[in-house]
C-alpha atoms as a PDB file:
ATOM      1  CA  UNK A   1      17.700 -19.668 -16.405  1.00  0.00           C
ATOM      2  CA  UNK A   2      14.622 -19.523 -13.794  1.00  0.00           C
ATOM      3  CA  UNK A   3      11.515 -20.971 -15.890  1.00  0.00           C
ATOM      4  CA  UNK A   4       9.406 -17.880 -15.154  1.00  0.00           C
ATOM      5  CA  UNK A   5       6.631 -19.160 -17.312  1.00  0.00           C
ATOM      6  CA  UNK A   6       7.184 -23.210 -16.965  1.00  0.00           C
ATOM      7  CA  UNK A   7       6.249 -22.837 -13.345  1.00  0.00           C
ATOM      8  CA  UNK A   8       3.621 -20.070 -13.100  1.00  0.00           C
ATOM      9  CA  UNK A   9       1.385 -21.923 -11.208  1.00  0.00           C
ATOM     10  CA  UNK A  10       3.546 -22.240  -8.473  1.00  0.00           C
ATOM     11  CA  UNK A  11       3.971 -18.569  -8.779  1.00  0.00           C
ATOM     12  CA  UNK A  12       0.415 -17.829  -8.906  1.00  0.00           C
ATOM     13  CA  UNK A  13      -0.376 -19.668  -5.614  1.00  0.00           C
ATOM     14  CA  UNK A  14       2.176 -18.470  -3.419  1.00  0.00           C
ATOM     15  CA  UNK A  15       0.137 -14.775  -3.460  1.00  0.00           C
ATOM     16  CA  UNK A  16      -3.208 -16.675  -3.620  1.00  0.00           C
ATOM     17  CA  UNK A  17      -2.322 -18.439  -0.294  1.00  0.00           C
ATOM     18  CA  UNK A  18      -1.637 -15.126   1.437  1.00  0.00           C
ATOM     19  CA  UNK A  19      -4.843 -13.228   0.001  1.00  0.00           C
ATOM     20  CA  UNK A  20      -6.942 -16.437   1.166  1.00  0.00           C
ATOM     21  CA  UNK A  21      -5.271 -15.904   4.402  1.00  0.00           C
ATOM     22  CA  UNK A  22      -6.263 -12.601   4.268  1.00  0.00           C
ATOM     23  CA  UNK A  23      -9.948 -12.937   3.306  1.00  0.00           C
ATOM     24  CA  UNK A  24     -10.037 -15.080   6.291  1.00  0.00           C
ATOM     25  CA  UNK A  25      -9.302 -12.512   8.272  1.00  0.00           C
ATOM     26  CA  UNK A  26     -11.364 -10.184   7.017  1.00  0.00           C
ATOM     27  CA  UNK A  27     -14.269 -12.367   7.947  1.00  0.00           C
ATOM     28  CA  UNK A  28     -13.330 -13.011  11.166  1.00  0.00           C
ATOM     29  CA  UNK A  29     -12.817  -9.626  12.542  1.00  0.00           C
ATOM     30  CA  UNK A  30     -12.859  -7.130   9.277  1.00  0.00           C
ATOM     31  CA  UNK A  31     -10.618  -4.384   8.773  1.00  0.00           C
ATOM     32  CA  UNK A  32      -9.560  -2.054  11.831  1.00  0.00           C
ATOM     33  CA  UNK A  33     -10.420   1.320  10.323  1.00  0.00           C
ATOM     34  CA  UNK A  34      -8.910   4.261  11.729  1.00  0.00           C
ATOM     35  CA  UNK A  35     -10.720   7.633  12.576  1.00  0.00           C
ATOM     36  CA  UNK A  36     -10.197   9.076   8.825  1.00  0.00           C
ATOM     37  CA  UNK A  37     -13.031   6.479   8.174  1.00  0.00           C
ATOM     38  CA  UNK A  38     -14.864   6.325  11.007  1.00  0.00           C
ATOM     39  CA  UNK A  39     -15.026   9.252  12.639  1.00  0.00           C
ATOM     40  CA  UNK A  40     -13.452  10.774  15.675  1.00  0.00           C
ATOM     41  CA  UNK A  41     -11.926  13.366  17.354  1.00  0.00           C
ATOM     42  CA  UNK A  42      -9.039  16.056  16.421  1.00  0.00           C
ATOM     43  CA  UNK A  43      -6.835  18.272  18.900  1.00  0.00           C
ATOM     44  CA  UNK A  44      -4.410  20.698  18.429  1.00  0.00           C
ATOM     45  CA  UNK A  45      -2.246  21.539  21.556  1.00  0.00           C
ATOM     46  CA  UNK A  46       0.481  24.183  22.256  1.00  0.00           C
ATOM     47  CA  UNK A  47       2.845  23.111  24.598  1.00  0.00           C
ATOM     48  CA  UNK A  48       5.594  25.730  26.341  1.00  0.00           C
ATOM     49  CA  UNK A  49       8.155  23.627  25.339  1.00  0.00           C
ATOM     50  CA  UNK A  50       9.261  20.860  22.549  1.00  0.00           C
ATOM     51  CA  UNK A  51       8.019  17.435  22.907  1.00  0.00           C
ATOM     52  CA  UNK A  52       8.154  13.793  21.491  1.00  0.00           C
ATOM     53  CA  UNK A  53       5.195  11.808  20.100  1.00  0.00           C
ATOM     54  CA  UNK A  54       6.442   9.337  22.426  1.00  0.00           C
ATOM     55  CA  UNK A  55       6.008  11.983  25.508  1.00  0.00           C
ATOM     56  CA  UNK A  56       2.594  12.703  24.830  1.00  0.00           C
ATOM     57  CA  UNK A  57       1.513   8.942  24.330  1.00  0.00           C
ATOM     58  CA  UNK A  58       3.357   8.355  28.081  1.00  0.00           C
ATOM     59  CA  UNK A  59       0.795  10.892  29.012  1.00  0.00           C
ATOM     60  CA  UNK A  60      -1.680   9.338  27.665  1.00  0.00           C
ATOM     61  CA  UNK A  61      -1.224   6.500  28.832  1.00  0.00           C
ATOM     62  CA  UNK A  62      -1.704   8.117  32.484  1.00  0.00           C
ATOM     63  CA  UNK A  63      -5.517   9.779  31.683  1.00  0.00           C
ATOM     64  CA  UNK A  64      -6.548   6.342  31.967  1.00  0.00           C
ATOM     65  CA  UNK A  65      -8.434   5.884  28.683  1.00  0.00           C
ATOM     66  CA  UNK A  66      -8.109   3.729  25.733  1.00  0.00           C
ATOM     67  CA  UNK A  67      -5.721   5.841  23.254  1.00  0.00           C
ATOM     68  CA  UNK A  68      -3.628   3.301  22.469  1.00  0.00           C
ATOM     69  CA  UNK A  69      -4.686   3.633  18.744  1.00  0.00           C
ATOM     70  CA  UNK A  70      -4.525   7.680  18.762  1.00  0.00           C
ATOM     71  CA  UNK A  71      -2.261   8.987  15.993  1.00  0.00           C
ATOM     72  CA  UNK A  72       0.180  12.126  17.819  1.00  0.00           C
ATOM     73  CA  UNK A  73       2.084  14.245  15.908  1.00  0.00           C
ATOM     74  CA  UNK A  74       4.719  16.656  16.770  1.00  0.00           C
ATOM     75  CA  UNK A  75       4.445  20.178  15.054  1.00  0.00           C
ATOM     76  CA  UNK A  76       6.517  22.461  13.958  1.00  0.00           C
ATOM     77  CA  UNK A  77       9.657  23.016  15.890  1.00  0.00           C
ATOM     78  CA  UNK A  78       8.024  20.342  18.335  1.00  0.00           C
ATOM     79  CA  UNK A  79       5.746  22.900  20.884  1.00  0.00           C
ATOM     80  CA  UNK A  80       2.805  22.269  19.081  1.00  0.00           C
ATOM     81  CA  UNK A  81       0.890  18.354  19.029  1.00  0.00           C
ATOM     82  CA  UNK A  82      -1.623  17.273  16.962  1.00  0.00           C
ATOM     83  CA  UNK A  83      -3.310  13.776  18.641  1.00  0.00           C
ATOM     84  CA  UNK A  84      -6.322  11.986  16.288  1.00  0.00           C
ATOM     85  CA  UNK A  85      -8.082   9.744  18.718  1.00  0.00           C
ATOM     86  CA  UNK A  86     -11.448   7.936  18.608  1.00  0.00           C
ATOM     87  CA  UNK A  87     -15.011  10.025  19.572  1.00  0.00           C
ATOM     88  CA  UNK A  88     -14.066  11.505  22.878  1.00  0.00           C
ATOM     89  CA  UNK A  89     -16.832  13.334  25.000  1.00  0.00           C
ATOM     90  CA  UNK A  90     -16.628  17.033  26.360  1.00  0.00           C
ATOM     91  CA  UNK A  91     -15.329  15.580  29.904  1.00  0.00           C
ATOM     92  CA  UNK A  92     -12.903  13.066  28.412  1.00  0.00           C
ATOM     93  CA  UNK A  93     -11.261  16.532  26.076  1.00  0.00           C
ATOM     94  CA  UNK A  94     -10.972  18.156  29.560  1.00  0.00           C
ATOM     95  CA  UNK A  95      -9.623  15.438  31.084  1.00  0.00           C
ATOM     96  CA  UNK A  96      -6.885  14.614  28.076  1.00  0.00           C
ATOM     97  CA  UNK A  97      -6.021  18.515  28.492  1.00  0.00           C
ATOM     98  CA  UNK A  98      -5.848  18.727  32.138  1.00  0.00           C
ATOM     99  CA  UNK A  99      -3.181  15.631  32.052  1.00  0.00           C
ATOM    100  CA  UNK A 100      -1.198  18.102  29.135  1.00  0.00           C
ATOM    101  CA  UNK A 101      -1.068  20.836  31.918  1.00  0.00           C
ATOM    102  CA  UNK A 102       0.176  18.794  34.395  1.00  0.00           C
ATOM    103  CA  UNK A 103       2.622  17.281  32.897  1.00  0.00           C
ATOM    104  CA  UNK A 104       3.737  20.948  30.703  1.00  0.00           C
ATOM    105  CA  UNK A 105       2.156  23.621  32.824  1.00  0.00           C
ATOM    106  CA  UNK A 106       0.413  25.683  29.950  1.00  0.00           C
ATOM    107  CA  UNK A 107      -1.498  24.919  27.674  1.00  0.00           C
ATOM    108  CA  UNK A 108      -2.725  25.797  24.265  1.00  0.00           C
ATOM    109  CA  UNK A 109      -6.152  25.205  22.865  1.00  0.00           C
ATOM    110  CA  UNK A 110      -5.070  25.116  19.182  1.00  0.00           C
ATOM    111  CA  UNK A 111      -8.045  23.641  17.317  1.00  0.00           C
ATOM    112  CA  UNK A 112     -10.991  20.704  18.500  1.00  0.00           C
ATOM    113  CA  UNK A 113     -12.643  18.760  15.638  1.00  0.00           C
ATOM    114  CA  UNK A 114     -15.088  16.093  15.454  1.00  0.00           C
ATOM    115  CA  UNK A 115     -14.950  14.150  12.478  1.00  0.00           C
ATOM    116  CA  UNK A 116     -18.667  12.338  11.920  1.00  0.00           C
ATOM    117  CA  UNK A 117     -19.303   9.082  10.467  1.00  0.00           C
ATOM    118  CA  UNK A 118     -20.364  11.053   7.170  1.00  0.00           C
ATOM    119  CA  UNK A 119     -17.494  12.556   6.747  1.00  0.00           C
ATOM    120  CA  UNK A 120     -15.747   8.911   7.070  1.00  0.00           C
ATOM    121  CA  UNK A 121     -18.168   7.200   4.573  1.00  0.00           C
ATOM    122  CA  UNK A 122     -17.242  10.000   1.646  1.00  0.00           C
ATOM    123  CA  UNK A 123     -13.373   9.525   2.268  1.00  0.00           C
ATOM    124  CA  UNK A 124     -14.540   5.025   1.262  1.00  0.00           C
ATOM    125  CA  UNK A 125     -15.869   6.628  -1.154  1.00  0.00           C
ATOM    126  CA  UNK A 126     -13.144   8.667  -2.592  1.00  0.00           C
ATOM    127  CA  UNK A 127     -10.338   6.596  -1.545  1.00  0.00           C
ATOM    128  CA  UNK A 128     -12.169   3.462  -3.823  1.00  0.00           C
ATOM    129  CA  UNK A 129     -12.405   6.065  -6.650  1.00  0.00           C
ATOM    130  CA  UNK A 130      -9.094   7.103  -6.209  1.00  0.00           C
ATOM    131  CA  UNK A 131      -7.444   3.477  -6.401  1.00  0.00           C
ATOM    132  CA  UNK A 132      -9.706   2.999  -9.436  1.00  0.00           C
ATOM    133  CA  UNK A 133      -9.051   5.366 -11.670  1.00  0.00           C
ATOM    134  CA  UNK A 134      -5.251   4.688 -10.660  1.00  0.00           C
ATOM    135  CA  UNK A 135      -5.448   1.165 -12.308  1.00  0.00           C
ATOM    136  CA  UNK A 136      -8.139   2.390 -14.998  1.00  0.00           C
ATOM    137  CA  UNK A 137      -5.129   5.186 -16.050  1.00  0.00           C
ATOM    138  CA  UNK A 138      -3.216   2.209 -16.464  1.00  0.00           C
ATOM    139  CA  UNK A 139      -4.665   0.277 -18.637  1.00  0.00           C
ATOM    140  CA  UNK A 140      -5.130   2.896 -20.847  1.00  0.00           C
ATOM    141  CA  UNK A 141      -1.407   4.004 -20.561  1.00  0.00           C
ATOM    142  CA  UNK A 142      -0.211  -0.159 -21.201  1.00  0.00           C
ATOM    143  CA  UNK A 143      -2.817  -0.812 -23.720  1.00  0.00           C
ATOM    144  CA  UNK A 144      -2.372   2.202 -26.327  1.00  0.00           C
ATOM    145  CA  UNK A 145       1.792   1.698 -25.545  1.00  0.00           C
ATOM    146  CA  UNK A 146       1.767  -1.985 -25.717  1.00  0.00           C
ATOM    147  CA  UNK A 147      -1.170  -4.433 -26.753  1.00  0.00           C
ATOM    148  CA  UNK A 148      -4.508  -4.733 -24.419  1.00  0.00           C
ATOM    149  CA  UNK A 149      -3.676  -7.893 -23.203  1.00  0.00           C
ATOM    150  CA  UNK A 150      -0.859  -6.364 -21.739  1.00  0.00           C
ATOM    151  CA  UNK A 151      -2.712  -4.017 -20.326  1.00  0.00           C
ATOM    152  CA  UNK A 152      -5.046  -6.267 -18.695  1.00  0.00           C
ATOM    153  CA  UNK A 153      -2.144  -8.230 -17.272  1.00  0.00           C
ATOM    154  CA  UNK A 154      -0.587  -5.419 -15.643  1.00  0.00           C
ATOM    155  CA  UNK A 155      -4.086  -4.320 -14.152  1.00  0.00           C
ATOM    156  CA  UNK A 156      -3.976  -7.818 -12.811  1.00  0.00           C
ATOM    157  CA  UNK A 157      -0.367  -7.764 -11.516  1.00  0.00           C
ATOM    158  CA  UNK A 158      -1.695  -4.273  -9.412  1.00  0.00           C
ATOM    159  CA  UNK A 159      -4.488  -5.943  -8.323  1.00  0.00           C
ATOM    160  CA  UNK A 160      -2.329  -8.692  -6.821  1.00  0.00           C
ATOM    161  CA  UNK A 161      -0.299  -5.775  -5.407  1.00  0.00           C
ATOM    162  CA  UNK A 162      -3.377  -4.186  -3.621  1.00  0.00           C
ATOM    163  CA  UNK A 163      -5.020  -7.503  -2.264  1.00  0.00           C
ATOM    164  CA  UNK A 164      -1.434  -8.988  -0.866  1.00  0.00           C
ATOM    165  CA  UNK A 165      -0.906  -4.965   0.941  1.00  0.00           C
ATOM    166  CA  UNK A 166      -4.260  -4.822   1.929  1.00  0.00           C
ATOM    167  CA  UNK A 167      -4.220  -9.038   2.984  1.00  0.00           C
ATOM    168  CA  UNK A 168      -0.915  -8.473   5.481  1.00  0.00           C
ATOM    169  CA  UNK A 169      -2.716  -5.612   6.915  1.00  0.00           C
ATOM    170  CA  UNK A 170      -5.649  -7.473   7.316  1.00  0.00           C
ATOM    171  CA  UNK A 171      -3.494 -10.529   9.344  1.00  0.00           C
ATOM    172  CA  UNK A 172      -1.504  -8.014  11.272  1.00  0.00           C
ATOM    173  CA  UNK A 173      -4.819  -6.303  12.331  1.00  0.00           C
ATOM    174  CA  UNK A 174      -2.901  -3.275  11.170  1.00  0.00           C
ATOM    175  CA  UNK A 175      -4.615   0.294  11.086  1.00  0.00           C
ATOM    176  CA  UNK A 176      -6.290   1.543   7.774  1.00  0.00           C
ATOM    177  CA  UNK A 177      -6.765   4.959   7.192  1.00  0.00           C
ATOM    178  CA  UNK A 178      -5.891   7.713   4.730  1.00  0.00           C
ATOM    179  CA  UNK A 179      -2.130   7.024   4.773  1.00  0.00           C
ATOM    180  CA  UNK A 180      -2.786   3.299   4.133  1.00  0.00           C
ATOM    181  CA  UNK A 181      -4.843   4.591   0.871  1.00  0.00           C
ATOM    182  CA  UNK A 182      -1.788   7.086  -0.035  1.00  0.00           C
ATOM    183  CA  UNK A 183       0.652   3.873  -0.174  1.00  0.00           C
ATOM    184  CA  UNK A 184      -1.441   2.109  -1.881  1.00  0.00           C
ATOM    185  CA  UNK A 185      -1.472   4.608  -5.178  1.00  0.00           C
ATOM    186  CA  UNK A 186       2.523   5.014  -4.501  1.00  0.00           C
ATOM    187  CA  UNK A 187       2.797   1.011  -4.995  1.00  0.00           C
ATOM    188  CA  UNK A 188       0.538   1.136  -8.106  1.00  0.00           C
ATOM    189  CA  UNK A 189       2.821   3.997  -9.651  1.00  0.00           C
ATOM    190  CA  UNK A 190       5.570   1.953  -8.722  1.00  0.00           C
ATOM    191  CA  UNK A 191       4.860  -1.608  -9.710  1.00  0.00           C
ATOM    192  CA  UNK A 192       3.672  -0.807 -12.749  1.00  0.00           C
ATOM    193  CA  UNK A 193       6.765   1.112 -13.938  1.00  0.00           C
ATOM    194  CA  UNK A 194       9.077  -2.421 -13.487  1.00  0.00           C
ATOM    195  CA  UNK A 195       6.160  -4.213 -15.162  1.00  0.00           C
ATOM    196  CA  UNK A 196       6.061  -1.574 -18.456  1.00  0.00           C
ATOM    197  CA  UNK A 197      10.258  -2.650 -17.987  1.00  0.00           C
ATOM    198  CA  UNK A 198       9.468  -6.059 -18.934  1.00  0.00           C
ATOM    199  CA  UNK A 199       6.864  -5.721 -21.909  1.00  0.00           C
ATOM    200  CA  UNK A 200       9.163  -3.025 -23.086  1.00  0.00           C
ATOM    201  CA  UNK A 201      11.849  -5.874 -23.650  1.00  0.00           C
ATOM    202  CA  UNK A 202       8.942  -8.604 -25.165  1.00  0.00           C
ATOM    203  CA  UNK A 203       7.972  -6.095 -27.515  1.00  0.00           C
ATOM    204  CA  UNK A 204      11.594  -5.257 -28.499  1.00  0.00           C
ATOM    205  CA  UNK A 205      12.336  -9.371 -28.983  1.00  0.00           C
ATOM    206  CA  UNK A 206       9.524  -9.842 -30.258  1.00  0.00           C
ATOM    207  CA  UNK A 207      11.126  -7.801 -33.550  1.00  0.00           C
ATOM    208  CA  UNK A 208      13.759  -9.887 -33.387  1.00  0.00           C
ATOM    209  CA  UNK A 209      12.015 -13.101 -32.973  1.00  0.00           C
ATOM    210  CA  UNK A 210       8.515 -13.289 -33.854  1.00  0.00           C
ATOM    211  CA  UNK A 211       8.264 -16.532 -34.921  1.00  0.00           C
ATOM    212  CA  UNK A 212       5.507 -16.963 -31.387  1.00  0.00           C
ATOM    213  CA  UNK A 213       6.198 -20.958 -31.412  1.00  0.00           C
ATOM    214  CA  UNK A 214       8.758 -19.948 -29.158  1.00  0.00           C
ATOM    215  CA  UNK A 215       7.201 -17.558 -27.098  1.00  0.00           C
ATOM    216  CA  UNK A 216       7.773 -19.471 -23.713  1.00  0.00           C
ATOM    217  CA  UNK A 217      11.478 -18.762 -24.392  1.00  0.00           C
ATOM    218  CA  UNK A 218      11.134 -15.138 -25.809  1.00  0.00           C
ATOM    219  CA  UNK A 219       9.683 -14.003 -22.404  1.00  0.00           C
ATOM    220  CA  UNK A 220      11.635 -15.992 -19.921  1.00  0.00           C
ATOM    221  CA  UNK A 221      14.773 -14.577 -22.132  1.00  0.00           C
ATOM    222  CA  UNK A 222      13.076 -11.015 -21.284  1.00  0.00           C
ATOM    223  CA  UNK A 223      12.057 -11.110 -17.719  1.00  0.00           C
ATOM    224  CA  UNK A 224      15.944 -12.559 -17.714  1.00  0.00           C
ATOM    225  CA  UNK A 225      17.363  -9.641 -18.841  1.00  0.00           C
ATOM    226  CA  UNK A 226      15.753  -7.105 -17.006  1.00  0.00           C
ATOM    227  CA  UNK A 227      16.193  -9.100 -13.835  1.00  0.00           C
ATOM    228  CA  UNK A 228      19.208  -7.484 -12.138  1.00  0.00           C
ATOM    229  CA  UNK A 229      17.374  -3.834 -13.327  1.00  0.00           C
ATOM    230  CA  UNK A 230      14.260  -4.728 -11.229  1.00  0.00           C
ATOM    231  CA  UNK A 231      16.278  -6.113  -8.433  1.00  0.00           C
ATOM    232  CA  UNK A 232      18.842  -3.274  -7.960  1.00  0.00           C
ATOM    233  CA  UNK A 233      15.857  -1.147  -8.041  1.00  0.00           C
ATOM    234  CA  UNK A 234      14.097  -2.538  -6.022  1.00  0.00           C
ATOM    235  CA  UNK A 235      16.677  -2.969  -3.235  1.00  0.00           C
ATOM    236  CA  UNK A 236      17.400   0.882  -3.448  1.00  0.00           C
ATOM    237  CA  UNK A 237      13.951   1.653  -2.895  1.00  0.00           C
ATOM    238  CA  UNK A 238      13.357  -0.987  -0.059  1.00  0.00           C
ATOM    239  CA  UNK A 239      16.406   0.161   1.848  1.00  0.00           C
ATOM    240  CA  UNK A 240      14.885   3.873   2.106  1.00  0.00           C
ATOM    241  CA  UNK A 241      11.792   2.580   2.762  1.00  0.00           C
ATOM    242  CA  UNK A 242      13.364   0.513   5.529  1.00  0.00           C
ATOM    243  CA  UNK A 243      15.018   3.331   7.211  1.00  0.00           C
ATOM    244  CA  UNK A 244      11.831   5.315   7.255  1.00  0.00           C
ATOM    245  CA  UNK A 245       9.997   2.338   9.319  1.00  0.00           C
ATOM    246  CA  UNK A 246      13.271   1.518  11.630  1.00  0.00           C
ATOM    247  CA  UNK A 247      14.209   5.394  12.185  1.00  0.00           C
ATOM    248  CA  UNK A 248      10.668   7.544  11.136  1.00  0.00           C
ATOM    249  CA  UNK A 249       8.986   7.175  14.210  1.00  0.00           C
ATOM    250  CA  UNK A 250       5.827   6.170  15.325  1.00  0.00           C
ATOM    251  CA  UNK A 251       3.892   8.596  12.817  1.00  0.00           C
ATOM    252  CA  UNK A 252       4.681   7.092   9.367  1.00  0.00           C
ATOM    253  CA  UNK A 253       5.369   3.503  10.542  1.00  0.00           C
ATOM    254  CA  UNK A 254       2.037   2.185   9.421  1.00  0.00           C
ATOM    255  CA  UNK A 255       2.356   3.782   6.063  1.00  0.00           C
ATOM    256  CA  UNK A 256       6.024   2.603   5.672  1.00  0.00           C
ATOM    257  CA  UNK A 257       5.215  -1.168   6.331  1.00  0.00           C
ATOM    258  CA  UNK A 258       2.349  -1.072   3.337  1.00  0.00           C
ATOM    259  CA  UNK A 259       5.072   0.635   1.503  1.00  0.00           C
ATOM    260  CA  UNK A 260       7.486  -2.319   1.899  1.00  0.00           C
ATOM    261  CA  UNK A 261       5.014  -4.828   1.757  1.00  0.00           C
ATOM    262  CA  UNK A 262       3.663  -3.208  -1.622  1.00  0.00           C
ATOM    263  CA  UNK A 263       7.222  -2.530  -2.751  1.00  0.00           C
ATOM    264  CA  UNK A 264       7.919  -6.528  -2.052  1.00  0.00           C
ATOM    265  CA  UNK A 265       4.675  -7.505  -3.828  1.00  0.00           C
ATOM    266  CA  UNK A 266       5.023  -5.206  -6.586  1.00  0.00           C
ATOM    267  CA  UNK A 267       8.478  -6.500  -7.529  1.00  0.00           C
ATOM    268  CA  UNK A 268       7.285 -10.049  -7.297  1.00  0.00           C
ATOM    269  CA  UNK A 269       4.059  -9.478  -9.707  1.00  0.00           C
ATOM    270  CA  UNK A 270       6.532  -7.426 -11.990  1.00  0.00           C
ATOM    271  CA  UNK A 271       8.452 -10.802 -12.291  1.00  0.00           C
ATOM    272  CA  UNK A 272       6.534 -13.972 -11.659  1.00  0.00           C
ATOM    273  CA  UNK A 273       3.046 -12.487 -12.708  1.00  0.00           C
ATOM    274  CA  UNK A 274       2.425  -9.972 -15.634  1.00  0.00           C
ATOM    275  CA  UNK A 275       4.913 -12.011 -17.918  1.00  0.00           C
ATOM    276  CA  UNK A 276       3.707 -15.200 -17.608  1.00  0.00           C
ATOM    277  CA  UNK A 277       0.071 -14.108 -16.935  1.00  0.00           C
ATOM    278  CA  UNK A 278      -0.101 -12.801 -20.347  1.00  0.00           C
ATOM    279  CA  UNK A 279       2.181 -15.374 -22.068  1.00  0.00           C
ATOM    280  CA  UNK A 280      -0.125 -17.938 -20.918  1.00  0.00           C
ATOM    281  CA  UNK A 281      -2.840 -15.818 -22.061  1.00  0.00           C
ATOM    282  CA  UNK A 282      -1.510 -15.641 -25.683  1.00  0.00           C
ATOM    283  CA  UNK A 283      -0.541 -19.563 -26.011  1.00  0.00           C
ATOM    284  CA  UNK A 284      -4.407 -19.945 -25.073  1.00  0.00           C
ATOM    285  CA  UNK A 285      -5.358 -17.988 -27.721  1.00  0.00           C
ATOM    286  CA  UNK A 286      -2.899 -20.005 -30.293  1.00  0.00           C
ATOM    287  CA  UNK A 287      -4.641 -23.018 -29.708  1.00  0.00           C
ATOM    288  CA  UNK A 288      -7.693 -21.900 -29.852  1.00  0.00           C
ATOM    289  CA  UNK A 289      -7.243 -20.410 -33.388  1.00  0.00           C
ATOM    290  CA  UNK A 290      -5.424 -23.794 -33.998  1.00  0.00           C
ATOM    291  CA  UNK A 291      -8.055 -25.684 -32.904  1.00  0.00           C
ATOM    292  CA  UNK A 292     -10.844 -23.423 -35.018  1.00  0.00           C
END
């Protein structure tokens, strides 16, 4: 049997490595924030005929400027575009549309939006709120099930989820933006289901069993048994997720790599961290009421 709890300190550093890594990062060159947070520029296009996401950024490409980072997304049956690029001035718009009717003939003047700064500092704003009361619902939910420590471990095992997503990004220098907040709340919804899994089973030994001398065993026995559960769910998950980044296109390939990295994480903290977090937590507590 894997000593899940004998050996959580190697368990605990192999995430701390990566969100040290991470930090690093982050003060070195910060987080590359996309235009949801920083403002920028919006256009809607109609085109005469279908088109790829991968046709428009070819012309693009040709205008000349830097919209390597613009977001373009088919419409529809494909004859509308929507492309979410950086600030661009009046004569850079014309110039972006004049490329569209050269390379489609007609063209469509949908919709042109300029998202301020402002607007970018109130979607920080909700997005932090949003992740917050996420892991405040929680605790609630895990503490009034289960027993507050509990509750505080699992708020700790989706904290570890959120740093290690947010740390790969940050090494990567992968795109943040409102997508990257929207996989963030999936992973917390998931993670925290295989986590309630395994204090489901220590509370049910612990009926069995609660003679807590033996509590080392109790929850390696649990984690144990509902290892090939987390695993086969897991894997399900990670191969759907996996065809969305290899086949989903350009689009949704940002949001599909946080997904597998949080997916990845998340199973990890389900098994190496909540468990052990809070068994260590409660042997603690033992001796110090031994020791008073």
């Amino acid at each position: 049997m894997i000593p899940f709890v004998e050996r959580r300190s190697l368990w605990f550093a192999i995430p701390l490595v990566i969100i040290a890594l991470g930090l690093g990062a982050f003060f070195i060159r910060g987080f590359v924030l996309g235009i949801d947070f920083t403002g920028g520029t919006i256009l809607e296009r109609g085109l005469p005929k279908a088109v790829t996401a991968q046709e428009i950024r070819e012309v693009l490409a040709g205008t000349g400027m830097d919209l390597s980072s613009a977001v373009v997304q088919p419409l529809g049956d494909g004859r509308e575009v929507l492309i979410r690029a950086h600030a661009l001035s009046s004569e850079e718009i014309k110039l972006l549309d004049d490329a569209l009717r050269q390379a489609y003939g007609e063209v469509q003047v949908r919709r042109t939006e300029l998202v301020g700064p402002t607007i970018g500092e109130e979607l920080v704003g909700q997005s932090l709120i949003a992740v917050l009361l996420g892991c405040l619902g929680v605790l609630a939910y895990v503490s009034v099930r289960f027993q507050p420590s509990q509750g505080v471990a699992a708020i700790i095992a989706l904290i570890h989820d959120v740093l290690v997503t947010v740390s790969v990004f940050l090494l990567l220098g992968k795109e943040v933006n409102g997508s990257f907040i929207a996989a963030l709340l999936t992973i917390i919804g998931y993670s925290i289901n295989n986590t309630i899994v395994v204090f489901d089973r220590v509370r049910e030994n612990l009926k069995f069993s609660p003679d807590r001398r033996d509590l080392v065993r109790l929850v390696n026995e649990s984690i144990y048994q509902t290892l090939g559960r987390t695993i086969n769910t897991s894997i399900t998950t990670l191969i759907a997720v996996l065809a969305l980044f290899l086949f989903g296109g350009t689009t949704i390939k940002d949001f599909t790599l946080a997904l597998l990295v949080g997916l990845v994480a998340g199973t990890y903290s389900s098994v190496f961290i909540a468990g052990p977090l809070w068994t260590a937590w409660r042997l603690q507590k033992d001796k110090d009421l031994a020791a008073a």
